[in-house]
N, C-alpha and C. Protein backbone atom coordinates (compact mmCIF):
# COMPACT_ATOMS: atom_id res chain seq x y z
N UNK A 1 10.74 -10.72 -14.48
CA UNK A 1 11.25 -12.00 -14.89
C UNK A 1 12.00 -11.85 -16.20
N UNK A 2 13.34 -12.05 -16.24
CA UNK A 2 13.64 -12.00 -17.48
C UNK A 2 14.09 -13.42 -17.98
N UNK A 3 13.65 -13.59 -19.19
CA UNK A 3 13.80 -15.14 -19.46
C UNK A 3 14.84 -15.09 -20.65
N UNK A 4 15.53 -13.95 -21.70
CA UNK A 4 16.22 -13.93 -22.35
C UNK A 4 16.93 -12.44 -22.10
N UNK A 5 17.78 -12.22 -22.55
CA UNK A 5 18.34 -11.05 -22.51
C UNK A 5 17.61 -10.00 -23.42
N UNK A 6 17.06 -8.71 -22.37
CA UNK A 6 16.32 -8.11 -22.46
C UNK A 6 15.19 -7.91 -22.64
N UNK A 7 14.56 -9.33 -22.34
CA UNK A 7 12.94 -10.01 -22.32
C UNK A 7 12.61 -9.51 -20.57
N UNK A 8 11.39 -8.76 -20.45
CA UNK A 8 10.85 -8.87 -19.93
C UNK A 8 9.45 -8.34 -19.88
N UNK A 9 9.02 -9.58 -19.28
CA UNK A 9 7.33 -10.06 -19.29
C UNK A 9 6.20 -8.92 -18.95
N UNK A 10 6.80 -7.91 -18.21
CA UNK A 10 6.02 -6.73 -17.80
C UNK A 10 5.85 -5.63 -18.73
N UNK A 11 6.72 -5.70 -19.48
CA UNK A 11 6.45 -4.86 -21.07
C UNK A 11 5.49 -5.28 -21.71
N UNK A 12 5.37 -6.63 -21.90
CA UNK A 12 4.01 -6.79 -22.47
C UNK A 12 2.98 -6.38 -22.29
N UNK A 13 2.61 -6.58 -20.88
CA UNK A 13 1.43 -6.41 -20.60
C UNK A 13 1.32 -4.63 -20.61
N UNK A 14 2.39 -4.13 -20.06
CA UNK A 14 1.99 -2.61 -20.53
C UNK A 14 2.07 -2.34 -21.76
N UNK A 15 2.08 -2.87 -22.56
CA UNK A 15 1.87 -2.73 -24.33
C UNK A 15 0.29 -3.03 -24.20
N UNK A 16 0.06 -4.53 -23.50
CA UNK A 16 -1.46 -4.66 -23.64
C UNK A 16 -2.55 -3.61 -22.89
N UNK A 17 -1.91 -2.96 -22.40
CA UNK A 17 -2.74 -2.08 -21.06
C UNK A 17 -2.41 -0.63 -21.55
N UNK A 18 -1.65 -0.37 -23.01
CA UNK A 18 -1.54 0.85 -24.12
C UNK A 18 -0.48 1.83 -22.43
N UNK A 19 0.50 1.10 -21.88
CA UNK A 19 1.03 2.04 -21.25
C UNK A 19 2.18 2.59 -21.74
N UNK A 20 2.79 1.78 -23.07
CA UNK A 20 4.02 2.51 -23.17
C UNK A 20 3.94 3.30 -24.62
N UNK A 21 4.53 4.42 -24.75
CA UNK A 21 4.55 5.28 -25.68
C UNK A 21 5.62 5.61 -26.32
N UNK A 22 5.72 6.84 -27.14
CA UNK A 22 7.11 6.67 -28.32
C UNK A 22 8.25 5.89 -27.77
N UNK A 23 9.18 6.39 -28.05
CA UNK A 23 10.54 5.55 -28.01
C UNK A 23 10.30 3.69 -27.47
N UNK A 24 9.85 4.02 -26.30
CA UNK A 24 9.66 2.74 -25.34
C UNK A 24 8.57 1.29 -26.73
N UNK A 25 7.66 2.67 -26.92
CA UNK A 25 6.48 1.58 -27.66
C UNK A 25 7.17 0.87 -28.98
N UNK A 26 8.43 1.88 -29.79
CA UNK A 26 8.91 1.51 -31.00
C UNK A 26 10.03 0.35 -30.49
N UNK A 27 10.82 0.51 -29.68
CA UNK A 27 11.95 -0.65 -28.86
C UNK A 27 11.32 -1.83 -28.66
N UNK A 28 9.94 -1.24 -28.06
CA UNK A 28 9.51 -3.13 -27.97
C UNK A 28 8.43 -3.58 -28.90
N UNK A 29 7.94 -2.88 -30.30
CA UNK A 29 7.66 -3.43 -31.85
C UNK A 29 8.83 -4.28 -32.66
N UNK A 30 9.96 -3.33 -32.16
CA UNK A 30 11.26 -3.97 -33.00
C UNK A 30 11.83 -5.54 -31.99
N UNK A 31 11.53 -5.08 -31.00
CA UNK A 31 11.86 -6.52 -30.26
C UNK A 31 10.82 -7.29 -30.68
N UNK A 32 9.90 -7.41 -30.30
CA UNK A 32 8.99 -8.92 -30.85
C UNK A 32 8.75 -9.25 -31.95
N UNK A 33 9.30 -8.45 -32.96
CA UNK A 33 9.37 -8.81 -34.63
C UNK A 33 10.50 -9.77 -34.59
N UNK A 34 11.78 -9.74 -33.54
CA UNK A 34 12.50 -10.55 -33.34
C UNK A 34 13.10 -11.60 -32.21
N UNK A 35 11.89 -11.47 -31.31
CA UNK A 35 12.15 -12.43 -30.02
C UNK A 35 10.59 -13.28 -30.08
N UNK A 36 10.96 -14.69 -30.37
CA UNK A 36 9.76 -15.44 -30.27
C UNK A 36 8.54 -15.49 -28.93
N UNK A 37 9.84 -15.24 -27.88
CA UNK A 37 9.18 -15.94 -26.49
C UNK A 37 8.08 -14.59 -26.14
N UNK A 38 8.59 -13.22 -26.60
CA UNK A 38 8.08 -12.37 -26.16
C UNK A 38 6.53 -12.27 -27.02
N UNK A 39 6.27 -12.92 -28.32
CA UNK A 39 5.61 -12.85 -29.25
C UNK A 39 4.41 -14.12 -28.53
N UNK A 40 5.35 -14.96 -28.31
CA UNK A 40 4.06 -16.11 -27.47
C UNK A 40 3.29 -15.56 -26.17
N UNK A 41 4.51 -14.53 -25.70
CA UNK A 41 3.76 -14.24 -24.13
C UNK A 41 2.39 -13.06 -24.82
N UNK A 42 2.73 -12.14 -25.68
CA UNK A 42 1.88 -11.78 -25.88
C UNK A 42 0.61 -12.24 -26.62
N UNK A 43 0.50 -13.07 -27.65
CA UNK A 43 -0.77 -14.46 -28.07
C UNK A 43 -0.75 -14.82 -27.10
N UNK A 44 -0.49 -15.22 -25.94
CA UNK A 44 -0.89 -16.08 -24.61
C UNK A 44 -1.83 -14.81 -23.83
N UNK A 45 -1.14 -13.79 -23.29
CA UNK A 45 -2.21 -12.68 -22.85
C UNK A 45 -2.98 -12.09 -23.61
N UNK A 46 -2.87 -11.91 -24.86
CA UNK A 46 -4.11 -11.98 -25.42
C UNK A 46 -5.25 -13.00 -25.60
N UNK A 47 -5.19 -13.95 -25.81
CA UNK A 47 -6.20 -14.84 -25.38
C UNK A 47 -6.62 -14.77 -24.07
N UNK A 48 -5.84 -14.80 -23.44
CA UNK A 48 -6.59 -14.37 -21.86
C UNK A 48 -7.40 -13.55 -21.89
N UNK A 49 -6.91 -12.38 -22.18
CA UNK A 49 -7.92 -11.65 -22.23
C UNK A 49 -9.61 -11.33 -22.84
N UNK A 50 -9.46 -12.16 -23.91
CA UNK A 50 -10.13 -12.22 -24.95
C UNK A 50 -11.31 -13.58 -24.28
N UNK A 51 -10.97 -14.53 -23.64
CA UNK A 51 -11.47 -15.50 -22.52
C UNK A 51 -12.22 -14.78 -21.76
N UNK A 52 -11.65 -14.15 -20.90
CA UNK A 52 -11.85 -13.35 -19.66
C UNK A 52 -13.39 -11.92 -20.27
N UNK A 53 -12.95 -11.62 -21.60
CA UNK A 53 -14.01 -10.49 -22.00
C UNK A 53 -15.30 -11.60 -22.11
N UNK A 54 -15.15 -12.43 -22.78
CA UNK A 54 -16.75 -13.33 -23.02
C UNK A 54 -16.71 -14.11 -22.20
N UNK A 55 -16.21 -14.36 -21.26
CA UNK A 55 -16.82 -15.13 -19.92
C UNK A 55 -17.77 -14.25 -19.07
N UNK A 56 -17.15 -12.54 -18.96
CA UNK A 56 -18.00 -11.78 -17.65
C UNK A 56 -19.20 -10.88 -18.65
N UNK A 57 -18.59 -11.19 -20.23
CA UNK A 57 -20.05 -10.45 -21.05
C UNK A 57 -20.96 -11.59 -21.33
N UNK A 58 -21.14 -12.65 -21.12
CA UNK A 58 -22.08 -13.93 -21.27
C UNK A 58 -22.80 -14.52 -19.61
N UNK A 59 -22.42 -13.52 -18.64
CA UNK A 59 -22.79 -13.62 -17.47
C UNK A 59 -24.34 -12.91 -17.27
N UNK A 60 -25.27 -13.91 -16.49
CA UNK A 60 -26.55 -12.97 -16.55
C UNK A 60 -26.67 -13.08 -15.16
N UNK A 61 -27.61 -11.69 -14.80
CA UNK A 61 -27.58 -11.27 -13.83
C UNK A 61 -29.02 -12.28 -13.33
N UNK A 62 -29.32 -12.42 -12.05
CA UNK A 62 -30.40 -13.60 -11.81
C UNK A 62 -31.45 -12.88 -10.77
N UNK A 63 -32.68 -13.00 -10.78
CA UNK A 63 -33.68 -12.48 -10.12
C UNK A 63 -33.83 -13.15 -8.43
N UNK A 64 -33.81 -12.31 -7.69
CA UNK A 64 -34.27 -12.93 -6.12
C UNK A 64 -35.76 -12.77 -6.27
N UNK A 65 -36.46 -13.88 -5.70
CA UNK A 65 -37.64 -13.64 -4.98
C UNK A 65 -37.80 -12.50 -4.46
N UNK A 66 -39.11 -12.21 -4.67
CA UNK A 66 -39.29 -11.05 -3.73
C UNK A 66 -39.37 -10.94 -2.27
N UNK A 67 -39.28 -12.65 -1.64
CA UNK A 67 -39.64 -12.79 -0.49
C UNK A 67 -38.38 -12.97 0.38
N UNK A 68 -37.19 -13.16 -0.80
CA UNK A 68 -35.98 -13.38 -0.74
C UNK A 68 -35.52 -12.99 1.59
N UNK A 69 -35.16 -12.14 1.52
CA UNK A 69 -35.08 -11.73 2.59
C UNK A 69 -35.82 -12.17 3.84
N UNK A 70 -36.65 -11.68 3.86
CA UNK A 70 -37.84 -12.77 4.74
C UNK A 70 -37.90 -14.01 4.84
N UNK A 71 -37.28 -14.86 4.33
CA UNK A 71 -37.53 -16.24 3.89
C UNK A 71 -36.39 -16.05 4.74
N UNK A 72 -35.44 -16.09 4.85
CA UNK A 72 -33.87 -15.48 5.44
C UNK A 72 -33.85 -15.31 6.89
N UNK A 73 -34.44 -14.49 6.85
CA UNK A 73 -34.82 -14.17 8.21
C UNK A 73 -35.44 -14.93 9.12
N UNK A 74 -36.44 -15.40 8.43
CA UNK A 74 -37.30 -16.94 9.23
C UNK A 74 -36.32 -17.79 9.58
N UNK A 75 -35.66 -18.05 8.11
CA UNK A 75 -34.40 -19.56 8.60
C UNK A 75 -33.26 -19.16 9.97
N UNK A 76 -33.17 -18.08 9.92
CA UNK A 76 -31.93 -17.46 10.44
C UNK A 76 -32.84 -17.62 12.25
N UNK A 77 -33.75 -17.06 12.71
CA UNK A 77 -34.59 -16.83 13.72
C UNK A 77 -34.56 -18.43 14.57
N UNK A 78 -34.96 -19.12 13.13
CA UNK A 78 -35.98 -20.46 13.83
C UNK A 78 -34.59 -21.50 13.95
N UNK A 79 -33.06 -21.06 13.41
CA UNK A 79 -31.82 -21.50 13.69
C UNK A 79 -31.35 -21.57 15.09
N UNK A 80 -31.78 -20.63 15.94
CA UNK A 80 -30.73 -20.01 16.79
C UNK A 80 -31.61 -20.99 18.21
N UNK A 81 -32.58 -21.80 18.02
CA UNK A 81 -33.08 -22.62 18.60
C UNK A 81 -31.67 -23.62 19.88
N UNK A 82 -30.64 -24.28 18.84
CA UNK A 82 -29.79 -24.85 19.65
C UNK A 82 -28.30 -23.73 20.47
N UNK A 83 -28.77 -22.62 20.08
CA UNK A 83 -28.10 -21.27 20.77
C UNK A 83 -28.53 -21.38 22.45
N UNK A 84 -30.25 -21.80 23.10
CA UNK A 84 -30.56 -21.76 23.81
C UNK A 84 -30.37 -22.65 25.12
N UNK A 85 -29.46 -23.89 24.59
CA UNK A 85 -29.23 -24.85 25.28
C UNK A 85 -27.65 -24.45 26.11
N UNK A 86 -27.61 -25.04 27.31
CA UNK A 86 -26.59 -24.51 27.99
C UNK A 86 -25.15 -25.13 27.58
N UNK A 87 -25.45 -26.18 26.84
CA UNK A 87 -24.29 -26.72 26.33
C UNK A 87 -23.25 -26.11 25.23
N UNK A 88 -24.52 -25.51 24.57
CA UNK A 88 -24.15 -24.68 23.40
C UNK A 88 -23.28 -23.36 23.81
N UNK A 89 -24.01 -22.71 24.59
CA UNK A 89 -23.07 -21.61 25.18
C UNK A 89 -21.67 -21.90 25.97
N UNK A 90 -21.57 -22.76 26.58
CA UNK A 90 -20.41 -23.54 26.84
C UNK A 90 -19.40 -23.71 25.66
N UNK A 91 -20.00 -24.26 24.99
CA UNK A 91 -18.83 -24.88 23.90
C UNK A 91 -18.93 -23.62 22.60
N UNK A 92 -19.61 -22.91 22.71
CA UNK A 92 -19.37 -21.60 21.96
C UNK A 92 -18.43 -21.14 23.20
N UNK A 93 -18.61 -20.60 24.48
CA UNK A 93 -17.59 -19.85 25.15
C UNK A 93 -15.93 -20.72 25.16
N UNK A 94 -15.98 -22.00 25.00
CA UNK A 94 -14.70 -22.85 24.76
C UNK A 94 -14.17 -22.32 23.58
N UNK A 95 -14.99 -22.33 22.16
CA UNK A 95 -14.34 -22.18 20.90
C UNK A 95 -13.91 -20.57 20.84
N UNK A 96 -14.46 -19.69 21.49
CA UNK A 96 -13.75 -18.20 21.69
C UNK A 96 -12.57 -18.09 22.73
N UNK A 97 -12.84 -18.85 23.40
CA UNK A 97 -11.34 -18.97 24.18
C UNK A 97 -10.09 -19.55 22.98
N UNK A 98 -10.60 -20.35 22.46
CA UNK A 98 -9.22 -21.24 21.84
C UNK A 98 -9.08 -20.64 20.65
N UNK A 99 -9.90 -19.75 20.56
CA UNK A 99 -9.65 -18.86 19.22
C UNK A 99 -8.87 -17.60 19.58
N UNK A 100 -9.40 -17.17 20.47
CA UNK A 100 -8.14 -16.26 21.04
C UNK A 100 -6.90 -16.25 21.88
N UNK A 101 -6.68 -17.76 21.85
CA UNK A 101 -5.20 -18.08 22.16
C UNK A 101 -4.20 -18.42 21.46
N UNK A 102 -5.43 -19.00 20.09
CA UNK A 102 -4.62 -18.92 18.87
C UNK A 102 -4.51 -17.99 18.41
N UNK A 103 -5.05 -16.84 17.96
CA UNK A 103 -4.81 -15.59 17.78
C UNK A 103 -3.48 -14.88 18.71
N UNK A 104 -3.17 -15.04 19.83
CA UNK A 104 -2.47 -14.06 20.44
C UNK A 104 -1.03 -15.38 19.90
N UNK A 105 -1.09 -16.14 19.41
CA UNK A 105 -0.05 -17.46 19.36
C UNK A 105 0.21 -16.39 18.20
N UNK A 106 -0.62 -16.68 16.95
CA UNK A 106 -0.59 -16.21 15.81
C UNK A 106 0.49 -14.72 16.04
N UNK A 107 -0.11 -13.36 16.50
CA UNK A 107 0.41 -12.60 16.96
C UNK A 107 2.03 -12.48 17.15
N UNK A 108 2.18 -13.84 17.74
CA UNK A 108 3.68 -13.45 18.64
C UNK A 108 4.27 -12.53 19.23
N UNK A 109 5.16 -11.86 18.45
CA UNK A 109 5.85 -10.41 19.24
C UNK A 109 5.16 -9.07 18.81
N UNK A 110 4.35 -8.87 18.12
CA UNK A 110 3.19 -8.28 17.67
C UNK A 110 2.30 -8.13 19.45
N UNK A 111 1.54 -9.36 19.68
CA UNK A 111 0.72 -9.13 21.27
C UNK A 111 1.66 -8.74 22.22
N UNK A 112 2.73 -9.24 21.98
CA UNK A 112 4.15 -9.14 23.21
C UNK A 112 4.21 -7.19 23.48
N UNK A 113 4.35 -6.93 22.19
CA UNK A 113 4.58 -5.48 22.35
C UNK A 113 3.75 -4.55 22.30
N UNK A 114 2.53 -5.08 21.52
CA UNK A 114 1.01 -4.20 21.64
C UNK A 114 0.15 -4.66 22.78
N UNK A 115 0.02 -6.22 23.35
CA UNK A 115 -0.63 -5.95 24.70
C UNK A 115 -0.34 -6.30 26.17
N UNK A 116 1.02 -7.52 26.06
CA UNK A 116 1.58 -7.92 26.96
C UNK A 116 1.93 -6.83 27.62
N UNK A 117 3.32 -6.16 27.18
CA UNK A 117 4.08 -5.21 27.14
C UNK A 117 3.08 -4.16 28.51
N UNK A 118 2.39 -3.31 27.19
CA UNK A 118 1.63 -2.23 28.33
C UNK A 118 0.76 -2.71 29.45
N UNK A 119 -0.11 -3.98 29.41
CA UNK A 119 -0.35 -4.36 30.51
C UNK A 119 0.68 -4.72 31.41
N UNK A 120 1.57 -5.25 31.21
CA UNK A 120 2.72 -5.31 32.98
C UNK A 120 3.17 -4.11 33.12
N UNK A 121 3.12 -3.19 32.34
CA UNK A 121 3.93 -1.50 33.00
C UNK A 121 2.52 -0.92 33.57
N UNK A 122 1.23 -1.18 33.11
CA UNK A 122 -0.21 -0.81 33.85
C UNK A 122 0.10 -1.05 35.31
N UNK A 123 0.92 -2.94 35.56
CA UNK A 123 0.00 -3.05 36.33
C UNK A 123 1.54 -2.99 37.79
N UNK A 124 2.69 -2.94 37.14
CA UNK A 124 3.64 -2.27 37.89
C UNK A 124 3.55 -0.98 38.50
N UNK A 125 2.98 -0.19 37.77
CA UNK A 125 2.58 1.36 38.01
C UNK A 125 1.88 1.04 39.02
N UNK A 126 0.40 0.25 38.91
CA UNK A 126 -0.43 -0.04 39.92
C UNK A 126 -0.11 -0.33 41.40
N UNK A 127 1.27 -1.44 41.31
CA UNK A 127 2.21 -1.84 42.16
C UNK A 127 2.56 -1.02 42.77
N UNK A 128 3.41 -0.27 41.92
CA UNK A 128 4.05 0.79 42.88
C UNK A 128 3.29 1.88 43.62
N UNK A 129 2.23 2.58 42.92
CA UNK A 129 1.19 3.72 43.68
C UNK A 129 0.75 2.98 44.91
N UNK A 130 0.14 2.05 44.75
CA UNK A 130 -0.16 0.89 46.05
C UNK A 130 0.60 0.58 47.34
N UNK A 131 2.40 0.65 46.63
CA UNK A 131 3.47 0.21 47.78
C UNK A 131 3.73 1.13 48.31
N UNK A 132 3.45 2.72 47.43
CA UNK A 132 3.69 3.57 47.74
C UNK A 132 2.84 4.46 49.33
N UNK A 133 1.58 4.34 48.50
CA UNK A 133 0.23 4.47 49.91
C UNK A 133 0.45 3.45 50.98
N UNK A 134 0.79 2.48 50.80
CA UNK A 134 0.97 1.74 52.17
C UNK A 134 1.96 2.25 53.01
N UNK A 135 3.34 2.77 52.06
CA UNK A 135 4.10 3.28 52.67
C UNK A 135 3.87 4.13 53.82
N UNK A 136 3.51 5.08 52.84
CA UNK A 136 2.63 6.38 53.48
C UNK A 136 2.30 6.57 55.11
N UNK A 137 0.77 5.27 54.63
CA UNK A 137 0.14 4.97 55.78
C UNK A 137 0.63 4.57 56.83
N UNK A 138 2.18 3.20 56.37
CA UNK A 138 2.41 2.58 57.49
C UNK A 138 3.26 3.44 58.34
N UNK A 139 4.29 4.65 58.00
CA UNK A 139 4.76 5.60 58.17
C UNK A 139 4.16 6.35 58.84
N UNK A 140 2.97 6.92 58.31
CA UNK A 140 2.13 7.58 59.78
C UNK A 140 1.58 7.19 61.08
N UNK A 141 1.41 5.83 60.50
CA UNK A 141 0.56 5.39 61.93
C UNK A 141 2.07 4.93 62.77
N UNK A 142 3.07 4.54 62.29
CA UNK A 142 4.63 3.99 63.20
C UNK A 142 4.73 5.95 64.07
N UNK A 143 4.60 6.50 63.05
CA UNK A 143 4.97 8.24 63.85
C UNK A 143 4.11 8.37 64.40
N UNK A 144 2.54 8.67 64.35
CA UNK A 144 1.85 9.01 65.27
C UNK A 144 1.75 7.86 66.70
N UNK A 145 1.90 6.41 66.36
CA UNK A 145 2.05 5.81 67.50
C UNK A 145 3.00 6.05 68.58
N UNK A 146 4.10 6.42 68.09
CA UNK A 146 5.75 6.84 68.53
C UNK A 146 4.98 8.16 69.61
N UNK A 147 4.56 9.13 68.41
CA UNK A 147 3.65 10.61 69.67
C UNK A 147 2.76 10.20 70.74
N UNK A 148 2.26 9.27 70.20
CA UNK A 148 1.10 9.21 71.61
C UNK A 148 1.93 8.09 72.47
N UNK A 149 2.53 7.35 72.15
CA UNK A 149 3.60 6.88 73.49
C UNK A 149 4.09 7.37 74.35
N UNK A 150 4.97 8.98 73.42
CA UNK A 150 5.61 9.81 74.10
C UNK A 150 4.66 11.00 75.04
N UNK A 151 3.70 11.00 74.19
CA UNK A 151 2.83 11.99 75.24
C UNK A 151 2.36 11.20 76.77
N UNK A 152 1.60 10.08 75.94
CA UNK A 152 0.99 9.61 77.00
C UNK A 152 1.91 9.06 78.60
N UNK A 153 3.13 9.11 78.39
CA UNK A 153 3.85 8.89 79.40
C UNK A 153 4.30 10.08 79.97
N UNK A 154 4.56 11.10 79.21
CA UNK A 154 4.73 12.04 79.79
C UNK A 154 3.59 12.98 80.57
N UNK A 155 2.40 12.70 79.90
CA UNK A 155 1.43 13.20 80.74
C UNK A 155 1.14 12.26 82.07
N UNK A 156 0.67 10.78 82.34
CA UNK A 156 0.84 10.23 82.65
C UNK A 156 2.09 10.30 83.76
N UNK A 157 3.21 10.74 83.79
CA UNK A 157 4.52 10.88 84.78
C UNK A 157 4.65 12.31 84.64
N UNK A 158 4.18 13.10 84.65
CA UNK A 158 4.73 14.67 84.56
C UNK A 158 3.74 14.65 86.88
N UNK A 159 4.84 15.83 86.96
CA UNK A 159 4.58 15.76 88.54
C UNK A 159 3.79 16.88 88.58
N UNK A 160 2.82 17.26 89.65
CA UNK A 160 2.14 17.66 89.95
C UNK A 160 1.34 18.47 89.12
N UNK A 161 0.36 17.57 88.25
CA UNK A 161 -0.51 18.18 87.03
C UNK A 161 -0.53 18.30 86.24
N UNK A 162 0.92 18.26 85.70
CA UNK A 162 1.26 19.20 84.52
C UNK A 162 1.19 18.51 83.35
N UNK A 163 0.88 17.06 83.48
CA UNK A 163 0.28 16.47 81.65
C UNK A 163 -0.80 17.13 81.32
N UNK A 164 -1.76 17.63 81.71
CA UNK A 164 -2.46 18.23 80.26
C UNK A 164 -2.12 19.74 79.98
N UNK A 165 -1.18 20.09 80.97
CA UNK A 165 -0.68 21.30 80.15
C UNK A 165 0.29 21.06 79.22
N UNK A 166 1.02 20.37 79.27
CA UNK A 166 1.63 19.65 78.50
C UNK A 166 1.03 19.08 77.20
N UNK A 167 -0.18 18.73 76.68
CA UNK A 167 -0.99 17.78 76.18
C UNK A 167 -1.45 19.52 74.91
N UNK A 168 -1.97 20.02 76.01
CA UNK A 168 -2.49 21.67 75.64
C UNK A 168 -1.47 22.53 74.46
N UNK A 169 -0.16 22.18 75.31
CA UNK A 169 0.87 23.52 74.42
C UNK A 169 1.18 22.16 73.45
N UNK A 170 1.37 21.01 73.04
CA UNK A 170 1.65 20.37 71.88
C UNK A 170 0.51 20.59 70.51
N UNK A 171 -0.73 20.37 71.53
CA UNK A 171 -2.03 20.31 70.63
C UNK A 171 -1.88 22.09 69.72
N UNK A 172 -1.61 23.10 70.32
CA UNK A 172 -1.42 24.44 69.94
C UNK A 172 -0.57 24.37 68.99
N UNK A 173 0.88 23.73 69.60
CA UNK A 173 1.77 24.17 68.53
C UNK A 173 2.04 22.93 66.98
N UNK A 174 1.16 22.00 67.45
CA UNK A 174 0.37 21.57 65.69
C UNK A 174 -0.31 22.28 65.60
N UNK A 175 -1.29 22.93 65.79
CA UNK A 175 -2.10 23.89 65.25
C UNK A 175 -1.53 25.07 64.40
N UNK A 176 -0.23 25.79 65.43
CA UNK A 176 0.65 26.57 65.19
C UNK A 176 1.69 26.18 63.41
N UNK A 177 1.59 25.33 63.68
CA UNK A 177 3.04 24.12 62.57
C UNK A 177 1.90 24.63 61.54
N UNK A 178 0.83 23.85 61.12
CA UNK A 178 0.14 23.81 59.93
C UNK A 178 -0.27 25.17 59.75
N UNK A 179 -0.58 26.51 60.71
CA UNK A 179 -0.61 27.62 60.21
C UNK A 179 0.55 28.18 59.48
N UNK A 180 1.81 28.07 60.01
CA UNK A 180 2.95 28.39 59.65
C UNK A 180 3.56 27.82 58.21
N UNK A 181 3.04 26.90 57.90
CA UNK A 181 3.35 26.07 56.89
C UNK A 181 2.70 26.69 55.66
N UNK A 182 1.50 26.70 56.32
CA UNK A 182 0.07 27.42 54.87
C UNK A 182 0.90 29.19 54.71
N UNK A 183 1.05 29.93 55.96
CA UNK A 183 1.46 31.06 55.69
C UNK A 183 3.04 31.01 54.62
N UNK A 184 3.50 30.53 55.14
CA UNK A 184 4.78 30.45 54.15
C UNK A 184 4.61 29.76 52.65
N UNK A 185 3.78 28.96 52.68
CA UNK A 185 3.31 28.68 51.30
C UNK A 185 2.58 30.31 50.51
N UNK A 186 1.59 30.89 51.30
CA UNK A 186 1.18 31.50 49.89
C UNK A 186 2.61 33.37 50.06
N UNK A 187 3.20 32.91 51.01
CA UNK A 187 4.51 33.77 50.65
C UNK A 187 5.02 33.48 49.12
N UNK A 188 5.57 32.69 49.45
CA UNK A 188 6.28 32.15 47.87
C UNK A 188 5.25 32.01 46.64
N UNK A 189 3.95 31.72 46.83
CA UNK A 189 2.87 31.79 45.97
C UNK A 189 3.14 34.03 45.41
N UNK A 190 3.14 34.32 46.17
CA UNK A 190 3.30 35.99 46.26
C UNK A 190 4.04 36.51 45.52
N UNK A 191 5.50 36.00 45.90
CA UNK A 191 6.29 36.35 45.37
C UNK A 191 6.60 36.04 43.68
């Protein structure tokens, strides 16, 4: 704050608080020998201070009961009496609701970005792994329905016998597919 040219109020107090030293300490002796306002601010914080020393040295310290605590504890126990009523828990669970809506109000873009925020990318993620497995699923069961259509008619119309040989060399050569698949995997694992 400067209130005159080259007055300012924070010198004082580091004069009163012995922070400033040569040069600094002699600049501002020679200033308040000739600036009034700076001369009042300091008689003004000095009395403060001087207030402030015999107010907290005229303070006495005061004795608790010895039962102090206990006595405390009783009141505190034999309190919690209207805790037990169902109304009470009600309108305690009301006043934590409206306290934490004022709180997230309070918050603003603070909750927006610390809890809004990561909960909808939680629960999009969630979304998607979800749309994703259905995918999946609905994808297999449309293909495997598609196979057993195609088998079953062809076994079903194949002429003289020949659907479950038919039924036989498919069942093999899935068998065949997933060997072939694992073998060529730990190829490249090998290599």
């Amino acid at each position: 704050m400067n209130h005159e040219e080259g007055c300012q109020f924070q010198d004082v107090a580091a004069y009163l608080d012995g922070e400033l030293s040569g040069a600094a300490l002699q600049d501002f002796e020679v200033h308040l020998e000739t600036c009034a306002a700076c001369a009042a601010e300091l008689r003004s914080q000095r009395q403060l201070l001087c207030t402030l020393d015999v107010a907290f040295n005229e303070s006495r310290s005061f004795e608790l009961p010895q039962n102090f605590t206990r006595v405390v504890t009783a009141h505190a126990e034999s309190d919690l009496s209207g805790m037990r009523r169902k109304g009470e828990r009600h309108r305690a669970l009301q006043v934590c609701a409206v306290l934490a809506l004022v709180s997230f109000a309070l918050l603003g873009t603070a909750a927006r970005s610390l809890i809004i925020e990561p909960t909808q990318s939680l629960l999009h993620l969630a979304a998607a792994i979800l749309d994703f497995g259905w995918r999946i699923t609905y994808d297999a069961g449309t293909g495997l329905a598609v196979i057993i259509r195609v088998l079953g008619r062809a076994i079903v119309s194949a002429p003289y016998g020949l659907g479950p040989g038919m039924l036989a060399v498919f069942i093999v050569s899935i068998s065949l597919l997933s060997f072939l698949i694992a073998k060529y995997h730990r190829a490249q694992i090998i290599e």
